[in-house]
PDB file of N, CA and C in Angstrom:
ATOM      1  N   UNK A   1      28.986  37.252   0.659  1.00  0.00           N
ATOM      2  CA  UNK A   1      28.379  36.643  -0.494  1.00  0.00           C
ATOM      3  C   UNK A   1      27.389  35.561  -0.075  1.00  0.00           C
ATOM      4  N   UNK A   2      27.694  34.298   0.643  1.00  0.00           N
ATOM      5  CA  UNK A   2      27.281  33.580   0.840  1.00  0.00           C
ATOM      6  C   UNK A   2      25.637  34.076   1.269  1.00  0.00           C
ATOM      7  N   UNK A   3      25.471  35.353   2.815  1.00  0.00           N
ATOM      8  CA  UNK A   3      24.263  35.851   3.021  1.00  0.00           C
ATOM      9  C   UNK A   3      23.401  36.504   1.871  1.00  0.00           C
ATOM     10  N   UNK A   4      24.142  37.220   1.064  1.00  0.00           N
ATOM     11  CA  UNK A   4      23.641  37.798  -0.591  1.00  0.00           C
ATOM     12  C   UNK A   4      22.677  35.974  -1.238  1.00  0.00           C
ATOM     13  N   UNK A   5      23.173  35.334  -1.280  1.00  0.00           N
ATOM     14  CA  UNK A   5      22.969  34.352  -2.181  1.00  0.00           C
ATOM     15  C   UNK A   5      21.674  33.360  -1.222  1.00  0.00           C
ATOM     16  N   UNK A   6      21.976  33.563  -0.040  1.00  0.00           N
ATOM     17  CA  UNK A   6      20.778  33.129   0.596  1.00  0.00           C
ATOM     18  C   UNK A   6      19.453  33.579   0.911  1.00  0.00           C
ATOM     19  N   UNK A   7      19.662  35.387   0.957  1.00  0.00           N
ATOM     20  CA  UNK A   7      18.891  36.059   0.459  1.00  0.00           C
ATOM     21  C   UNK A   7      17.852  35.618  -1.160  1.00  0.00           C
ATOM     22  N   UNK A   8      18.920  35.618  -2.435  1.00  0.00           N
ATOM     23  CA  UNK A   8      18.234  35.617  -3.142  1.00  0.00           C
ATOM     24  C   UNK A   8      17.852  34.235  -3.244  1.00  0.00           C
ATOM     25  N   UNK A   9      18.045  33.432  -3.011  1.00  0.00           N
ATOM     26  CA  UNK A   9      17.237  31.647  -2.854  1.00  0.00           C
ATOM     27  C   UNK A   9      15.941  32.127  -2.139  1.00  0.00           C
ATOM     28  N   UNK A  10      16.009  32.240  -0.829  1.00  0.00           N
ATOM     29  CA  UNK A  10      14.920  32.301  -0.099  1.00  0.00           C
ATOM     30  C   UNK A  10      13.784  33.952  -0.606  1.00  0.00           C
ATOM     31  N   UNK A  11      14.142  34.754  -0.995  1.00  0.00           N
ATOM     32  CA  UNK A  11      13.049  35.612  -2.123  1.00  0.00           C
ATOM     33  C   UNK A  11      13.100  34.960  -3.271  1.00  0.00           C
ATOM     34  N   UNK A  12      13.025  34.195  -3.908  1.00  0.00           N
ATOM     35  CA  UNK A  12      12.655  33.812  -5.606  1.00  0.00           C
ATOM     36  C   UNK A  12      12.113  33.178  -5.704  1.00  0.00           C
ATOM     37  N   UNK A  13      11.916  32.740  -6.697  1.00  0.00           N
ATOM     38  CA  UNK A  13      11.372  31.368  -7.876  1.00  0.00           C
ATOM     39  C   UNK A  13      11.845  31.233  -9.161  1.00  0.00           C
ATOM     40  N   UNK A  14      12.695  29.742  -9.376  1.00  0.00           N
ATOM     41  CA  UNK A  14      12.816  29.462 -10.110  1.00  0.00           C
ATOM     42  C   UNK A  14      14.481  29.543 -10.472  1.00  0.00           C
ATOM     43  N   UNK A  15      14.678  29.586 -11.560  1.00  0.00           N
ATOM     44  CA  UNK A  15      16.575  29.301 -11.334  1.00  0.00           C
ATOM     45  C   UNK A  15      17.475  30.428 -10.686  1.00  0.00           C
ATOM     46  N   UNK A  16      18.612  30.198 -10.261  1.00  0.00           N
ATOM     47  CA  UNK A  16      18.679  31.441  -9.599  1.00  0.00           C
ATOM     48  C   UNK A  16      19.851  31.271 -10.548  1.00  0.00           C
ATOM     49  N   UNK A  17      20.420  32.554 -11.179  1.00  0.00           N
ATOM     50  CA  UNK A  17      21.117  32.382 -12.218  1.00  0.00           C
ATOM     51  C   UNK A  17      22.373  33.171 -11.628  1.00  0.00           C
ATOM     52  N   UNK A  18      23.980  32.588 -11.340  1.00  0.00           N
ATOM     53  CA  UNK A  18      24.630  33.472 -10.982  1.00  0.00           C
ATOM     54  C   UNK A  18      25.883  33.777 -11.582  1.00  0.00           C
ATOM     55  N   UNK A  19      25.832  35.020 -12.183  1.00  0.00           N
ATOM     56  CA  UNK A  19      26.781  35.697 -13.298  1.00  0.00           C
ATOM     57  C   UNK A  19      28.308  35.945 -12.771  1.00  0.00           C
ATOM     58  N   UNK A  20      28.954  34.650 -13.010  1.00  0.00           N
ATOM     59  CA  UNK A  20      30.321  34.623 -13.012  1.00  0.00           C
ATOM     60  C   UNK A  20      31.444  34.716 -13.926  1.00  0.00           C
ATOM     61  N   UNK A  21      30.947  35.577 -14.801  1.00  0.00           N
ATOM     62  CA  UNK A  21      31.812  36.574 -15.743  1.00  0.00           C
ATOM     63  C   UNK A  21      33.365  36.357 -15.634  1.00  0.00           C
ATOM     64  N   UNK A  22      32.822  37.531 -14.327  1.00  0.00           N
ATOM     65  CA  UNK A  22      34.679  37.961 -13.945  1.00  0.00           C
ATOM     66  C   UNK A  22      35.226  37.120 -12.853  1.00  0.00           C
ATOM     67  N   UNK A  23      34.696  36.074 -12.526  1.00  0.00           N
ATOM     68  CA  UNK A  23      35.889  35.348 -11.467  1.00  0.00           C
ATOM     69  C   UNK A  23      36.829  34.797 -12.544  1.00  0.00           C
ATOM     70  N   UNK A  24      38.472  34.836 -11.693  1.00  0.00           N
ATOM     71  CA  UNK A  24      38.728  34.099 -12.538  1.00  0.00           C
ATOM     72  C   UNK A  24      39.597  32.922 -11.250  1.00  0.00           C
ATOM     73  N   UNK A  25      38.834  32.939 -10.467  1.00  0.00           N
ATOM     74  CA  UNK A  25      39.821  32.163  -9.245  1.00  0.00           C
ATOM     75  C   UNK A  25      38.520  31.677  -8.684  1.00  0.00           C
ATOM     76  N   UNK A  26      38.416  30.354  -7.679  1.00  0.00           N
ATOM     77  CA  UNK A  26      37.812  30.348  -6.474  1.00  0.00           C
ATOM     78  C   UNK A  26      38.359  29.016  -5.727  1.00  0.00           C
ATOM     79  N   UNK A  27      38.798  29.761  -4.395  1.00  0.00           N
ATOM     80  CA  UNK A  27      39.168  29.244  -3.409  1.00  0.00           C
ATOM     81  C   UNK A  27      38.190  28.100  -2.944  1.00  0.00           C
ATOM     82  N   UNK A  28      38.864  27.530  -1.743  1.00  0.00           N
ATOM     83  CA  UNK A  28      37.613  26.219  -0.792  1.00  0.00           C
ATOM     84  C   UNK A  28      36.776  26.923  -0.394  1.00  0.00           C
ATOM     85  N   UNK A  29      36.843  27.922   0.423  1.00  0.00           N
ATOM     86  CA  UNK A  29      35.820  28.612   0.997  1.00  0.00           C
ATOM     87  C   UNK A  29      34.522  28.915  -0.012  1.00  0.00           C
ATOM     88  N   UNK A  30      35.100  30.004  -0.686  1.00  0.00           N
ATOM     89  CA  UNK A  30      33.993  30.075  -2.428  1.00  0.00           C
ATOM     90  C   UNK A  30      33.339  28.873  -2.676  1.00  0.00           C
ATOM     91  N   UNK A  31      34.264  27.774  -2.746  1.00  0.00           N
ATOM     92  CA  UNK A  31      33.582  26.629  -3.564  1.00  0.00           C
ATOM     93  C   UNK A  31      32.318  26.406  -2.256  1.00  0.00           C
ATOM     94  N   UNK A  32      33.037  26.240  -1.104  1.00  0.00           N
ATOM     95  CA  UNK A  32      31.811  25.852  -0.498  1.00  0.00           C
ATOM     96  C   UNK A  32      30.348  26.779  -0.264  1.00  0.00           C
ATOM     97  N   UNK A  33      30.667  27.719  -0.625  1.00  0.00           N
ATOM     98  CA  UNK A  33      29.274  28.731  -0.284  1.00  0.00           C
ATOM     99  C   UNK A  33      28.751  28.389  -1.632  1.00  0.00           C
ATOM    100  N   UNK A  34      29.650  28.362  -2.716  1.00  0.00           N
ATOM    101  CA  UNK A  34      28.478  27.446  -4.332  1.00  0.00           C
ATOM    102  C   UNK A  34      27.968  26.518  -3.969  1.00  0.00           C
ATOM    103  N   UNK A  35      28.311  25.694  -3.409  1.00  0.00           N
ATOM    104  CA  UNK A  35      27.820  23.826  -2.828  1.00  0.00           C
ATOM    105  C   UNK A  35      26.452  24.689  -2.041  1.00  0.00           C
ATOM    106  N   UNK A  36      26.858  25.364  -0.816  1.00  0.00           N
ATOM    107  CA  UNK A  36      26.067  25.306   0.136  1.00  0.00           C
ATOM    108  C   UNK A  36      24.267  26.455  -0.361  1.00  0.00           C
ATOM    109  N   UNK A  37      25.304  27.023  -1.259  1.00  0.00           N
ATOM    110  CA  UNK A  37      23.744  27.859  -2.023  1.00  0.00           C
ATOM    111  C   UNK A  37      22.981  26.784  -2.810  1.00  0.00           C
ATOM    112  N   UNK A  38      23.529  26.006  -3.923  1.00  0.00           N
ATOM    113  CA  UNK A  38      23.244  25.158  -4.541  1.00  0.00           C
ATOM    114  C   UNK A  38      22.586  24.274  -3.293  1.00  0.00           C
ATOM    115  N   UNK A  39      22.692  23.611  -2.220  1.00  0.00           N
ATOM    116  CA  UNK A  39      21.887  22.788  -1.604  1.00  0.00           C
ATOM    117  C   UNK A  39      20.506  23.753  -0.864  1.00  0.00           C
ATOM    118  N   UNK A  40      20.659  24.671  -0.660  1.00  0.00           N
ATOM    119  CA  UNK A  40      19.534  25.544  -0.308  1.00  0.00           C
ATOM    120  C   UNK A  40      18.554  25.742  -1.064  1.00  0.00           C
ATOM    121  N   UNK A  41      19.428  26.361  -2.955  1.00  0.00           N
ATOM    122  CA  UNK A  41      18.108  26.442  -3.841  1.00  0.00           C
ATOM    123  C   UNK A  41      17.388  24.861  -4.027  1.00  0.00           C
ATOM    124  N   UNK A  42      18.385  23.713  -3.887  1.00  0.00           N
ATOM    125  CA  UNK A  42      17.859  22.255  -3.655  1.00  0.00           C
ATOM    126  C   UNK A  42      16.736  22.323  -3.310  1.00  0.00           C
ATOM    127  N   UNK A  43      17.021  22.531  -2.166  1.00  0.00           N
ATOM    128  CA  UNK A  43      15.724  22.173  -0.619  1.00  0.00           C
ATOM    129  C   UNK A  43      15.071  23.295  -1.110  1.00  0.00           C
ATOM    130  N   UNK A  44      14.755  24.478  -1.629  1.00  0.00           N
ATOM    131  CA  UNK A  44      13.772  25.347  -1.701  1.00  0.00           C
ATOM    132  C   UNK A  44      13.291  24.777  -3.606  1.00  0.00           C
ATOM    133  N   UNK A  45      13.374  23.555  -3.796  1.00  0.00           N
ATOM    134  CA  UNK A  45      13.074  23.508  -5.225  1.00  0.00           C
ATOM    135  C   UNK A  45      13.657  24.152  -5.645  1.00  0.00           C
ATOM    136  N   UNK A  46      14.397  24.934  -5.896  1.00  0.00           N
ATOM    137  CA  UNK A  46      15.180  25.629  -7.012  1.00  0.00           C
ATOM    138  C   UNK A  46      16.611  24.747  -7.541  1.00  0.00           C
ATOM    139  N   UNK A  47      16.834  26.067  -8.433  1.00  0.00           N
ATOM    140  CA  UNK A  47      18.402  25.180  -9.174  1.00  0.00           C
ATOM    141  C   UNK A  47      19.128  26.506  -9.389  1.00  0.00           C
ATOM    142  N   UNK A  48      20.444  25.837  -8.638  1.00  0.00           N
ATOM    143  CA  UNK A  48      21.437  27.414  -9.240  1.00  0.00           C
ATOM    144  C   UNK A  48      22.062  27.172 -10.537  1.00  0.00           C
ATOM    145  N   UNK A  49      22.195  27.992 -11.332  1.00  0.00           N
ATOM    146  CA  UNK A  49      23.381  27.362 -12.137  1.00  0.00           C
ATOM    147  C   UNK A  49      24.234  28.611 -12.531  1.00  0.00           C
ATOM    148  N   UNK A  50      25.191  28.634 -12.939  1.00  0.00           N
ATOM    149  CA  UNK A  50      26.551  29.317 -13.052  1.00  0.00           C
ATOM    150  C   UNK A  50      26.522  30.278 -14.700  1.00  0.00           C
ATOM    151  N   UNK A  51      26.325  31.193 -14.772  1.00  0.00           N
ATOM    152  CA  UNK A  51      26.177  32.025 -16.211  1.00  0.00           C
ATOM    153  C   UNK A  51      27.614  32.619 -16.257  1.00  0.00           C
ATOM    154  N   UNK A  52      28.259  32.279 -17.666  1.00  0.00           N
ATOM    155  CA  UNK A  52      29.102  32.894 -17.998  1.00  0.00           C
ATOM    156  C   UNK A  52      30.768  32.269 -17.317  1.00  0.00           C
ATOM    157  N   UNK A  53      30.548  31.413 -17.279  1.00  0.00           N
ATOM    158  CA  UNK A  53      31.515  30.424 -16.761  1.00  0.00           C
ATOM    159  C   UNK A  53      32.851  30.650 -17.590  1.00  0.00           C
ATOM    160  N   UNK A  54      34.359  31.529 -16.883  1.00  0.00           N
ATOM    161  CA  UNK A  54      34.982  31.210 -17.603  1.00  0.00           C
ATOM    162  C   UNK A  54      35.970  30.133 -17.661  1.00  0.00           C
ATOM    163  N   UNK A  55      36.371  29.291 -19.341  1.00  0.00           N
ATOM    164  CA  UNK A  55      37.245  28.308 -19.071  1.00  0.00           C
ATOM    165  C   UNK A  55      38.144  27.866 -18.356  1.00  0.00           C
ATOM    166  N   UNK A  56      38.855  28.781 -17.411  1.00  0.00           N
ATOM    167  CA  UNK A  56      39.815  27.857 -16.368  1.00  0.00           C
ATOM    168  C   UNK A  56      38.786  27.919 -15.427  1.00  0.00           C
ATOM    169  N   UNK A  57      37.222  28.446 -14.821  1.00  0.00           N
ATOM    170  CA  UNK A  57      36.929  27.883 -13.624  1.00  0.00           C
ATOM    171  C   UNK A  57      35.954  26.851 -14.271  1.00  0.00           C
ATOM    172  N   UNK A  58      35.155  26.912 -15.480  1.00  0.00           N
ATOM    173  CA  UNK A  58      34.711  25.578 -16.658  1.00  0.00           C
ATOM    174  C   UNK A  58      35.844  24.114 -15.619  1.00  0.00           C
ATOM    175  N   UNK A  59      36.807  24.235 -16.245  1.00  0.00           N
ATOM    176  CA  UNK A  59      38.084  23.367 -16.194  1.00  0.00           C
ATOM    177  C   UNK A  59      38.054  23.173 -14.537  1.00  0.00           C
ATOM    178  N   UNK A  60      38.077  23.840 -13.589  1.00  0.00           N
ATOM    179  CA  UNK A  60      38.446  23.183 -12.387  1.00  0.00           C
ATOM    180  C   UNK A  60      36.927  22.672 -11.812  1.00  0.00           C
ATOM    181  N   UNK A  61      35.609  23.055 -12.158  1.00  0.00           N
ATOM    182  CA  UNK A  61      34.203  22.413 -11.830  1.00  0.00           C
ATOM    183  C   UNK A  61      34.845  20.910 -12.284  1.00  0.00           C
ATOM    184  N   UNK A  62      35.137  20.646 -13.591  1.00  0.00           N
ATOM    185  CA  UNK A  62      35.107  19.772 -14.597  1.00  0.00           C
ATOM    186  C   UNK A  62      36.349  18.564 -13.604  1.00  0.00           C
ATOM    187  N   UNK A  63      37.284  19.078 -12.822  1.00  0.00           N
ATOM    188  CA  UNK A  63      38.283  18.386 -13.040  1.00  0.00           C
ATOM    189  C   UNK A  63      37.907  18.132 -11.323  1.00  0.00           C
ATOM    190  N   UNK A  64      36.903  18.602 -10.501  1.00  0.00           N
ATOM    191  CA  UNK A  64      36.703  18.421  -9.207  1.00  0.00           C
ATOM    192  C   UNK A  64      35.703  17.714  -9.145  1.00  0.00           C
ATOM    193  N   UNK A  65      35.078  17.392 -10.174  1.00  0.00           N
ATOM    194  CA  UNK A  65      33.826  16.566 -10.458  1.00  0.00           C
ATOM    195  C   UNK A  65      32.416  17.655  -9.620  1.00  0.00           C
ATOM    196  N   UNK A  66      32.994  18.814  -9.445  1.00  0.00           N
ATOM    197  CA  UNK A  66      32.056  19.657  -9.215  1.00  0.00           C
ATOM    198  C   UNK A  66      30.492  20.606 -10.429  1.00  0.00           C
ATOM    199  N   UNK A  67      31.138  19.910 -11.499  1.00  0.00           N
ATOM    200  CA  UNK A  67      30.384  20.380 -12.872  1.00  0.00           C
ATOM    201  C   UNK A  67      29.058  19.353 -12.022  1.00  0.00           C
ATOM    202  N   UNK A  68      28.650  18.739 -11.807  1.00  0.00           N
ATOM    203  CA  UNK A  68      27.639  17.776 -11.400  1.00  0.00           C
ATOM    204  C   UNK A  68      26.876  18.379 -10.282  1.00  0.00           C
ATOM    205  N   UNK A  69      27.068  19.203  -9.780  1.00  0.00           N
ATOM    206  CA  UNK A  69      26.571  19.809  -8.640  1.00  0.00           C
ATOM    207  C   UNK A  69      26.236  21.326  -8.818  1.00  0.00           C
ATOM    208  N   UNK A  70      26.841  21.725  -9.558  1.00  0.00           N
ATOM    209  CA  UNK A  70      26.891  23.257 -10.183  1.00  0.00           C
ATOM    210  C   UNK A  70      26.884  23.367 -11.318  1.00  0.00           C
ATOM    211  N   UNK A  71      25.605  23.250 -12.370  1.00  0.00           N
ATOM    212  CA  UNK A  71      25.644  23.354 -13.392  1.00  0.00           C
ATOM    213  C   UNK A  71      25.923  24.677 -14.043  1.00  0.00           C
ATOM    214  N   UNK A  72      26.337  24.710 -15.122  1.00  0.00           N
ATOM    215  CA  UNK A  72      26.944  25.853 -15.578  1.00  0.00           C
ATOM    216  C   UNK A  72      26.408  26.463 -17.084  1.00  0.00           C
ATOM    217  N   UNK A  73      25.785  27.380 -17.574  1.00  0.00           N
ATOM    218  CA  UNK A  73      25.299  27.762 -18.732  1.00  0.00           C
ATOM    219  C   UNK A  73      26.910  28.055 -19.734  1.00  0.00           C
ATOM    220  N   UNK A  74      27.324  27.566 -20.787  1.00  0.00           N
ATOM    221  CA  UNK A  74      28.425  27.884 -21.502  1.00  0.00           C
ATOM    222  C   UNK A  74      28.645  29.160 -22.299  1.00  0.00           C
ATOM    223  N   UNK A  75      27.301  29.764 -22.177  1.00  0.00           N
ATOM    224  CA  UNK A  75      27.212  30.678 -23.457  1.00  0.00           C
ATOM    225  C   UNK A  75      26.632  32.024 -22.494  1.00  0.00           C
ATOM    226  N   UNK A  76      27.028  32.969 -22.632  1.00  0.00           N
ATOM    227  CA  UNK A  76      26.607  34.521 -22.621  1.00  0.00           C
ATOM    228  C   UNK A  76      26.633  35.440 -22.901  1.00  0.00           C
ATOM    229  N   UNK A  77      25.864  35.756 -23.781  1.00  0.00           N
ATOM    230  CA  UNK A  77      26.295  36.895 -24.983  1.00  0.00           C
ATOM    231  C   UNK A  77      26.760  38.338 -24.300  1.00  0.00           C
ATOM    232  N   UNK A  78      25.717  38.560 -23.090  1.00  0.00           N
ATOM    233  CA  UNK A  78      25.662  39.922 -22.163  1.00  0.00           C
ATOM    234  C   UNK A  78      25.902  39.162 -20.716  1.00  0.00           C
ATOM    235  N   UNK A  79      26.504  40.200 -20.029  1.00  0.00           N
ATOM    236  CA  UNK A  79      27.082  40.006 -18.371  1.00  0.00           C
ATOM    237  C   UNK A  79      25.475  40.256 -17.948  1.00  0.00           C
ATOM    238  N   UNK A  80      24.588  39.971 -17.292  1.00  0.00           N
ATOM    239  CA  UNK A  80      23.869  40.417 -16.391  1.00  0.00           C
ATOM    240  C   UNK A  80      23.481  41.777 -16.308  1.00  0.00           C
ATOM    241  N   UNK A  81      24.490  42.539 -15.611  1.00  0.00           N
ATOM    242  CA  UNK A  81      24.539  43.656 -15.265  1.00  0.00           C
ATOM    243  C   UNK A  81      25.439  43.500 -14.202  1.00  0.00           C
ATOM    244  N   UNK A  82      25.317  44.873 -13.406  1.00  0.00           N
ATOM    245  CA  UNK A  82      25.728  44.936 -12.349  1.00  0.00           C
ATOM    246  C   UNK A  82      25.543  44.331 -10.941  1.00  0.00           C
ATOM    247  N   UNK A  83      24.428  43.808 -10.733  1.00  0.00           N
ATOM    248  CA  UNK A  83      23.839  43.009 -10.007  1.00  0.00           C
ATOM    249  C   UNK A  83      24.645  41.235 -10.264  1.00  0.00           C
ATOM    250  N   UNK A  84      25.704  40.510  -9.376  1.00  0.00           N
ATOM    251  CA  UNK A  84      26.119  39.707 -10.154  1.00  0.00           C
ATOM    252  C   UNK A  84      24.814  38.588  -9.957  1.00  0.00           C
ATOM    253  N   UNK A  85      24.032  38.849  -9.042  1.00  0.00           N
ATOM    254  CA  UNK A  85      22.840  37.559  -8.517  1.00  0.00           C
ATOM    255  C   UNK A  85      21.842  38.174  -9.343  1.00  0.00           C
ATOM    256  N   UNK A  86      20.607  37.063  -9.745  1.00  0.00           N
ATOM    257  CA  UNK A  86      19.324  37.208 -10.033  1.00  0.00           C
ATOM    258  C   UNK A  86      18.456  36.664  -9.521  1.00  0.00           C
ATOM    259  N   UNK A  87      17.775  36.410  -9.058  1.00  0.00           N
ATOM    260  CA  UNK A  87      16.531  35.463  -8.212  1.00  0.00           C
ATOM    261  C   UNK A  87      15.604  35.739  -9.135  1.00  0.00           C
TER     262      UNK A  87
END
């Protein structure tokens, strides 16, 4: 994942939007490849933010003080697709 997500930072422009629907868990490791994409789209001007956020991982951003670093869209009417990245 982490190479997927660095991929799409370094081809894009502009938010990189990433459709987290169906997690319903994420480990340290996970968290850190969100941090570490999120500081990449940083440094490349961009902004990641989190589509489709569901409430218990809402709740652990929120309660790790990680909502501040990984912003999160609340609302998604449609999943993306199959593709869970967009650049």
């Amino acid at each position: 994942m982490r190479d997927q997500l660095h991929a799409a930072v370094d081809g894009g422009h502009g938010p990189l939007v990433l459709d987290v629907t169906r997690v319903e868990m994420v480990d340290g490791v996970g968290l850190g490849v969100l941090v570490g994409a999120q500081r990449r789209a940083a440094r490349a001007q961009r902004r990641l933010v989190l589509r489709g956020t569901p409430p218990r991982l809402r709740r652990f951003l929120r309660a790790t003080g990680l909502e501040r670093i990984l912003p999160t869209e609340n609302h998604d009417p449609e999943p993306l697709g199959p593709t869970p990245i967009a650049a």
